[in-house]
Protein backbone atom coordinates (compact mmCIF):
# COMPACT_ATOMS: atom_id res chain seq x y z
CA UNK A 1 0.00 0.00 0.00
CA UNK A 2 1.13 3.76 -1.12
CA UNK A 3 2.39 5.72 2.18
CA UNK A 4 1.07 8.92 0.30
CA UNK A 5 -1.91 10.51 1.78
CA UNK A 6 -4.77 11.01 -0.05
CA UNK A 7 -5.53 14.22 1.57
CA UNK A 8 -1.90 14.97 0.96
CA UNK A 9 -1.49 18.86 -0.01
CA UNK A 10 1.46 19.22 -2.66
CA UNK A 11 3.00 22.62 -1.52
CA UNK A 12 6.77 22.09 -2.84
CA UNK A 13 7.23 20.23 -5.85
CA UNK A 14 10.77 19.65 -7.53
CA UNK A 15 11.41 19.32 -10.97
CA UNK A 16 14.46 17.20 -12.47
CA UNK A 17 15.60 18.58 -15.42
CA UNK A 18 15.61 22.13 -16.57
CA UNK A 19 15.29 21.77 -20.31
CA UNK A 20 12.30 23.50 -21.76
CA UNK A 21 9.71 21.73 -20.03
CA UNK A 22 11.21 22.00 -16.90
CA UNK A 23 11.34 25.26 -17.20
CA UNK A 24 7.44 25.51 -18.21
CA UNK A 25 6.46 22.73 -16.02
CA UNK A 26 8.19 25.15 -13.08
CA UNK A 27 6.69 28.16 -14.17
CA UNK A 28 3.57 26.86 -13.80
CA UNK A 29 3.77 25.37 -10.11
CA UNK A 30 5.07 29.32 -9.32
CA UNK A 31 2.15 30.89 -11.03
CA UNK A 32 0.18 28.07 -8.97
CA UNK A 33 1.66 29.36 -5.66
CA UNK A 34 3.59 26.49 -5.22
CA UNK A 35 7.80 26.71 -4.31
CA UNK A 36 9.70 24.90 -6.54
CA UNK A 37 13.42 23.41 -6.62
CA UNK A 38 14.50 22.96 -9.89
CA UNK A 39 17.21 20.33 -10.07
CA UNK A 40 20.20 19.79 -13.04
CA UNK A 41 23.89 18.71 -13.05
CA UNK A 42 24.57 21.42 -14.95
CA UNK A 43 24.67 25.12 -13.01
CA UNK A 44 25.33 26.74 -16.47
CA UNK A 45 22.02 25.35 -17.39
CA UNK A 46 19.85 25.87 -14.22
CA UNK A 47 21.29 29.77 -14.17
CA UNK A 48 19.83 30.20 -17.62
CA UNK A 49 16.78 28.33 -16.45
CA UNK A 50 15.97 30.65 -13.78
CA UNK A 51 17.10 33.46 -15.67
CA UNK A 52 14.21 32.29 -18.54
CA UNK A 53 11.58 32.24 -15.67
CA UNK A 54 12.24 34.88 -14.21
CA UNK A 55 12.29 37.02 -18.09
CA UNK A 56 8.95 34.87 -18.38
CA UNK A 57 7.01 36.29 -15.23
CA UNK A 58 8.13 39.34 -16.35
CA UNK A 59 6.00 38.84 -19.76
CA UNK A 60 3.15 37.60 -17.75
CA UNK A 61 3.57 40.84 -15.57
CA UNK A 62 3.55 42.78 -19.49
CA UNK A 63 0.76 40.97 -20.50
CA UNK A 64 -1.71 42.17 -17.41
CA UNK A 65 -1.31 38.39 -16.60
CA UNK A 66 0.46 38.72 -13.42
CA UNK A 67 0.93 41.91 -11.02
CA UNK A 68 4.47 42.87 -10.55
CA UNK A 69 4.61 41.63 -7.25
CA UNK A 70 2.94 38.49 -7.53
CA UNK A 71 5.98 37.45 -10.12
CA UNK A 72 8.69 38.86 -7.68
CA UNK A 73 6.91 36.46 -4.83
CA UNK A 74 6.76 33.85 -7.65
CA UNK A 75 10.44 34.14 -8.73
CA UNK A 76 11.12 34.02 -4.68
CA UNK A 77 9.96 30.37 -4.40
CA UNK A 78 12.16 29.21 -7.10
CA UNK A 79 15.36 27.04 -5.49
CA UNK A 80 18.04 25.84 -7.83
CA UNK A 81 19.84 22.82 -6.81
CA UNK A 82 23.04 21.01 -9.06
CA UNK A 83 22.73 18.11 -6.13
CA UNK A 84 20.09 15.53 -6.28
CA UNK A 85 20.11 15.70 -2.45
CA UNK A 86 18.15 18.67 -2.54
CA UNK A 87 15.20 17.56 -3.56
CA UNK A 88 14.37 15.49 -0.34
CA UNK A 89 12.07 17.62 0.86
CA UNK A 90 9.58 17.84 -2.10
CA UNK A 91 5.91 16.79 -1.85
CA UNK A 92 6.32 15.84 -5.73
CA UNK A 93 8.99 15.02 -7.88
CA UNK A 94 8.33 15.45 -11.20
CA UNK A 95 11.02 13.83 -13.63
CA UNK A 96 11.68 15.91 -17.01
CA UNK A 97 14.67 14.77 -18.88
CA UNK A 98 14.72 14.19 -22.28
CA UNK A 99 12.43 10.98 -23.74
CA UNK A 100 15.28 8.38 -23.19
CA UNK A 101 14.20 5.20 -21.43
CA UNK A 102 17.68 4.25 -20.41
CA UNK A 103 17.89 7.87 -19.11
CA UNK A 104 14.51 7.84 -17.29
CA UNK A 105 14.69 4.49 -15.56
CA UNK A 106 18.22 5.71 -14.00
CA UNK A 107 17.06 9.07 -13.11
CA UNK A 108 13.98 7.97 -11.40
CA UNK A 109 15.90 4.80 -9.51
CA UNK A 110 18.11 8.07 -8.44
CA UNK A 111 15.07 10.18 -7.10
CA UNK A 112 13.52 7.27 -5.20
CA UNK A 113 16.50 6.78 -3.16
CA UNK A 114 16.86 10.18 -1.58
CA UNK A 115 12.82 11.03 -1.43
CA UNK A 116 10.81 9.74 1.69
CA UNK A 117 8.61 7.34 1.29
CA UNK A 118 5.56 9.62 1.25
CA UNK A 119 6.75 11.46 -1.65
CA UNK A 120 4.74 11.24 -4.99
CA UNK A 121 7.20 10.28 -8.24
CA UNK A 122 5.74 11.31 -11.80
CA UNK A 123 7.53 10.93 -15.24
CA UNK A 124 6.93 13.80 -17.70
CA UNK A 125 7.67 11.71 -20.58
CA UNK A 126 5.16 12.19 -23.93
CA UNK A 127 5.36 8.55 -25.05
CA UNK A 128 7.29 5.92 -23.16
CA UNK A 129 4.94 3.82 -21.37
CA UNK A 130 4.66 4.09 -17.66
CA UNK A 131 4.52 0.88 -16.48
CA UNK A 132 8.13 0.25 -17.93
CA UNK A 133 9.18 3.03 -16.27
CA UNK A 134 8.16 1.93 -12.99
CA UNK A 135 10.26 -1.21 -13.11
CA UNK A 136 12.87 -0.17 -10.88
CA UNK A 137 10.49 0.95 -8.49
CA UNK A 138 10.21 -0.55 -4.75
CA UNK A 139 6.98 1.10 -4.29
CA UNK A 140 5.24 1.51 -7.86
CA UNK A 141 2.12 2.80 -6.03
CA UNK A 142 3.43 6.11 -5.59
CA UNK A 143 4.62 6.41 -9.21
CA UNK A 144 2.53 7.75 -12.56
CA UNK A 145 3.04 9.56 -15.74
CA UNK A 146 2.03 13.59 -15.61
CA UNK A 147 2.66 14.36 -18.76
CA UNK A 148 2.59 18.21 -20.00
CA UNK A 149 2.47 19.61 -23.18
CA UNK A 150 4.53 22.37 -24.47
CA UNK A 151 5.18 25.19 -24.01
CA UNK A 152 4.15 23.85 -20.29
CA UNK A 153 3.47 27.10 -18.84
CA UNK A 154 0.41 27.74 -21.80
CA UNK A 155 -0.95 24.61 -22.79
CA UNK A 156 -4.25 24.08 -20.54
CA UNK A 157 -4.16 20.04 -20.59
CA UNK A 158 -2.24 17.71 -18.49
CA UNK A 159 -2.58 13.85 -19.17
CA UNK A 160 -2.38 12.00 -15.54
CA UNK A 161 -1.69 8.43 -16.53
CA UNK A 162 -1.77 6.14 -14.12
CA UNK A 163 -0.45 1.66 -14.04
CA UNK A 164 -1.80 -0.96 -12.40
CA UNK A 165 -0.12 -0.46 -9.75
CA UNK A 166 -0.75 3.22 -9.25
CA UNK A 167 -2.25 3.84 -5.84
CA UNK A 168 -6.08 5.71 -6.36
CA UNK A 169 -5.09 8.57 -3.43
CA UNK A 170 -1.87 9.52 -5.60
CA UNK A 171 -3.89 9.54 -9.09
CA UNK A 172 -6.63 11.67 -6.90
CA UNK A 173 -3.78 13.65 -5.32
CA UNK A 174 -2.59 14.66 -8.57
CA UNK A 175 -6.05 15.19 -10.14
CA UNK A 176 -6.49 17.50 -7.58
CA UNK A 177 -2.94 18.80 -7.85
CA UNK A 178 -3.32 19.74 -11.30
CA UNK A 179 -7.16 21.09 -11.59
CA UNK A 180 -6.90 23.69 -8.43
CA UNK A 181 -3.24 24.58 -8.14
CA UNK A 182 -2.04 25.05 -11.37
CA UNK A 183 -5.32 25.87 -13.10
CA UNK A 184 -4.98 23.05 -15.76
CA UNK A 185 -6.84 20.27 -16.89
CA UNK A 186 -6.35 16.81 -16.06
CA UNK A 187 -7.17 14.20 -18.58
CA UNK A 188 -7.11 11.26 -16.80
CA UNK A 189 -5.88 8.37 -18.46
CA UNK A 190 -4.72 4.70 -18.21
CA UNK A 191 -1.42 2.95 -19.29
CA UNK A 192 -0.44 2.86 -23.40
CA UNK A 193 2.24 3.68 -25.79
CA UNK A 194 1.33 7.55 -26.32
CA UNK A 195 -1.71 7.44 -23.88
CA UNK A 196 -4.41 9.61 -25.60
CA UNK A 197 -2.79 12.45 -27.73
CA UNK A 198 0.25 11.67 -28.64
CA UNK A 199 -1.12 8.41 -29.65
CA UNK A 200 -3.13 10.16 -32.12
CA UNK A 201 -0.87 13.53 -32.89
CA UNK A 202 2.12 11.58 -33.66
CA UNK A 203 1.34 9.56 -36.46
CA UNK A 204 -0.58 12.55 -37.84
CA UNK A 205 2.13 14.71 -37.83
CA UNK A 206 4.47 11.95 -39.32
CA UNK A 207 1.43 11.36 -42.17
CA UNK A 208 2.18 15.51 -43.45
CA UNK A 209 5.80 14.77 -43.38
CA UNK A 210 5.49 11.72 -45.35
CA UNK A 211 3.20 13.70 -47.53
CA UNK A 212 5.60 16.65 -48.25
CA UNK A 213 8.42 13.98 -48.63
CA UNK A 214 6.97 12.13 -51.49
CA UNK A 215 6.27 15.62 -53.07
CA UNK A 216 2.43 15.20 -53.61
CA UNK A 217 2.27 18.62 -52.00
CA UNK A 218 3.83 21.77 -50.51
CA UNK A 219 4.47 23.02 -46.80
CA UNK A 220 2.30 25.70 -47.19
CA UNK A 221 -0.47 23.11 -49.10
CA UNK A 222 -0.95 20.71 -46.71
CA UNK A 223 -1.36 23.08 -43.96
CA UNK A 224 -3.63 25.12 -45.32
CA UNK A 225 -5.41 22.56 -46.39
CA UNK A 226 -6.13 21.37 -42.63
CA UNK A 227 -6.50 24.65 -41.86
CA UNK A 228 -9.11 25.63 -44.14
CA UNK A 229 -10.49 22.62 -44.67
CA UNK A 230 -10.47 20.49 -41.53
CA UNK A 231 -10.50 23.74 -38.78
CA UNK A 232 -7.13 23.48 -37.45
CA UNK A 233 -6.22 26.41 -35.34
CA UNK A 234 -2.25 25.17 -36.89
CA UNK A 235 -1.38 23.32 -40.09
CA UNK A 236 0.62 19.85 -39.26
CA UNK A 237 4.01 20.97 -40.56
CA UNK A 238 4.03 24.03 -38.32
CA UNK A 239 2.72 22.52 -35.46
CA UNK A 240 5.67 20.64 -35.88
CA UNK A 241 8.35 23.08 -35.77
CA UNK A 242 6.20 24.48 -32.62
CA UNK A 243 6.60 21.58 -30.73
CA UNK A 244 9.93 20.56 -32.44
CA UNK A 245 11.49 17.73 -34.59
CA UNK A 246 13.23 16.34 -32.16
CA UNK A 247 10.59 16.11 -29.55
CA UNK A 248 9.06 14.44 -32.20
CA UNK A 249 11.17 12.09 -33.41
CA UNK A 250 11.76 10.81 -29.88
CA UNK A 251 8.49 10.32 -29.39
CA UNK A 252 7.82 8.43 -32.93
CA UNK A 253 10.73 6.53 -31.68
CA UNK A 254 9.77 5.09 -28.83
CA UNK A 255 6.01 4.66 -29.92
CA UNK A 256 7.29 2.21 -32.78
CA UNK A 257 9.79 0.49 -30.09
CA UNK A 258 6.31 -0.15 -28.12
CA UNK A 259 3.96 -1.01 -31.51
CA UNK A 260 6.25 -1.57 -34.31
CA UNK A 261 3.49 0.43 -36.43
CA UNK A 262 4.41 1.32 -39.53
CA UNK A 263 2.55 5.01 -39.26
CA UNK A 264 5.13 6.14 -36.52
CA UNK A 265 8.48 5.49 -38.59
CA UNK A 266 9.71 8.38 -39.07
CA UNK A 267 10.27 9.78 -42.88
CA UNK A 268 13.38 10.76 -44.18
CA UNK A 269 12.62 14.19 -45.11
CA UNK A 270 11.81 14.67 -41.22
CA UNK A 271 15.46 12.83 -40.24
CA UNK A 272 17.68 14.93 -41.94
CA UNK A 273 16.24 17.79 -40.93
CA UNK A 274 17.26 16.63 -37.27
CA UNK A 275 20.48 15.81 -38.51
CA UNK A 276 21.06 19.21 -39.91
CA UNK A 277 20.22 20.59 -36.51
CA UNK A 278 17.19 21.78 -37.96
CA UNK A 279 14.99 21.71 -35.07
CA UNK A 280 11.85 23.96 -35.84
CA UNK A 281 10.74 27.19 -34.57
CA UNK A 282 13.69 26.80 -31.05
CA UNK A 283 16.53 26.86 -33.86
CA UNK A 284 15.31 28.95 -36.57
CA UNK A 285 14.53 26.42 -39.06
CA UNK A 286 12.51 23.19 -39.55
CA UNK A 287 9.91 23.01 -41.90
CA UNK A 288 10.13 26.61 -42.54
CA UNK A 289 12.79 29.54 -41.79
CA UNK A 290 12.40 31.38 -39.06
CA UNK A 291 15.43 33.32 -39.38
């Protein structure tokens, strides 16, 4: 049985990782009034993730989104920490490196050992399912998939994705977690390669690329065409670059490792982009130029 409370109140949450959705994911919990220690090896990286937040709040603050004190008390409950030790005290740890399963199972393996044992464990990750990711848990009841969508800090919809094993106070505790602290909503879901949306966005998105690669159509074609014609607030291909080609690509990735379905192999076109470093929208080019 889960040693997590199911009245539990999450009031410090740490975040491991502080790529681009650790940075959202944390910008969020401040916004939420929750304190936050942001965790990464690197203190080159976690500088320039605070100083992101911190130039973010100040947007919010801009945008009539956020009264200038209200992002200075924000920005105060951020904690930076290069040692894994210093997330001990968090309510929630919420694991955000990038969408490597070797990479996950040994950060989370790392996390469990220094948290207490009333400490809820979720994996960010978009695709990987979470079940394998809870292998090298001793208490798989207190672990689940929260996975957010980027950028973090916007997108409204969190998928809480919980095993068999999953204890029903810590999926409640995070329903809760999600819906009345950080304003969002959760989609509650159970365990599959891609849960809900990726499982569907993913070989859509990989569909358009396949579509421009075989040169039935251009860019600007097949997104208008779902634009106009289907009601997509974004065309495929740009949605892409928004969300970017690598994210996708690991994603793709691990969803055929799971299904072995040919619609998530990714195209060519789409892989030497990535090899060119061409990113999306983050690096000034992907689909299009944003230069």
């Amino acid at each position: 049985m889960s040693r997590v409370s199911e009245t539990v109140a999450i009031e410090t949450v740490a975040i491991v990782g502080s790529g681009a959705m650790g940075r959202g994911i944390a910008e969020s919990c401040l916004r939420g009034g929750v304190s936050v220690i942001l965790h990464d090896a690197n203190p080159v990286a976690l500088e320039a993730a605070s100083t992101t937040i911190a130039a973010a709040l100040q947007r919010a603050v801009a945008k009539e989104q956020l009264s200038a004190a209200a992002a200075t008390t924000a920005h105060a409950r951020l904690i930076t920490s290069t040692s894994l030790e210093g997330i001990a005290g968090a309510d929630l740890v919420i694991e955000a490196v990038p969408e490597r399963l070797d990479l996950k199972l040994e950060v989370l393996q790392s996390i469990e050992a220094v948290v207490s044992a009333a400490t809820v464990i979720a994996s960010n990750t978009s695709s990987i399912p979470i079940t394998r990711l809870s292998v090298p848990f001793a208490d798989p009841s207190r672990f689940l998939g929260l996975h957010f969508f980027n950028p973090a800090s916007k997108m409204p919809l969190v998928e809480v994705i919980s095993t068999l094993e999953t204890a029903v106070g810590v999926r409640d505790t995070l329903d809760r977690f999600v819906r009345d602290r950080l304003g969002k909503t959760p989609l509650l879901v159970t365990d599959r390669p891609g849960f809900v949306v990726n499982a569907l966005l993913i070989p859509f998105l990989l569909s358009a690329a396949r579509m421009l690669d075989s040169g039935y159509a251009s860019a600007e074609a097949i997104d208008e065409g779902m634009r106009l014609g289907c009601g997509h607030p974004m065309g495929p291909l740009r949605l892409s670059d928004l969300v970017g080609l690598d994210v996708i690509c690991e994603a793709a990735d691990a969803l055929y490792g799971e299904t072995k379905d040919a619609a998530v192999i990714v195209p060519n076109n789409l892989r030497r982009l990535l090899e060119r470093g061409h990113l999306g929208q983050k690096s000034g080019r992907g689909f299009y130029s944003y230069a």
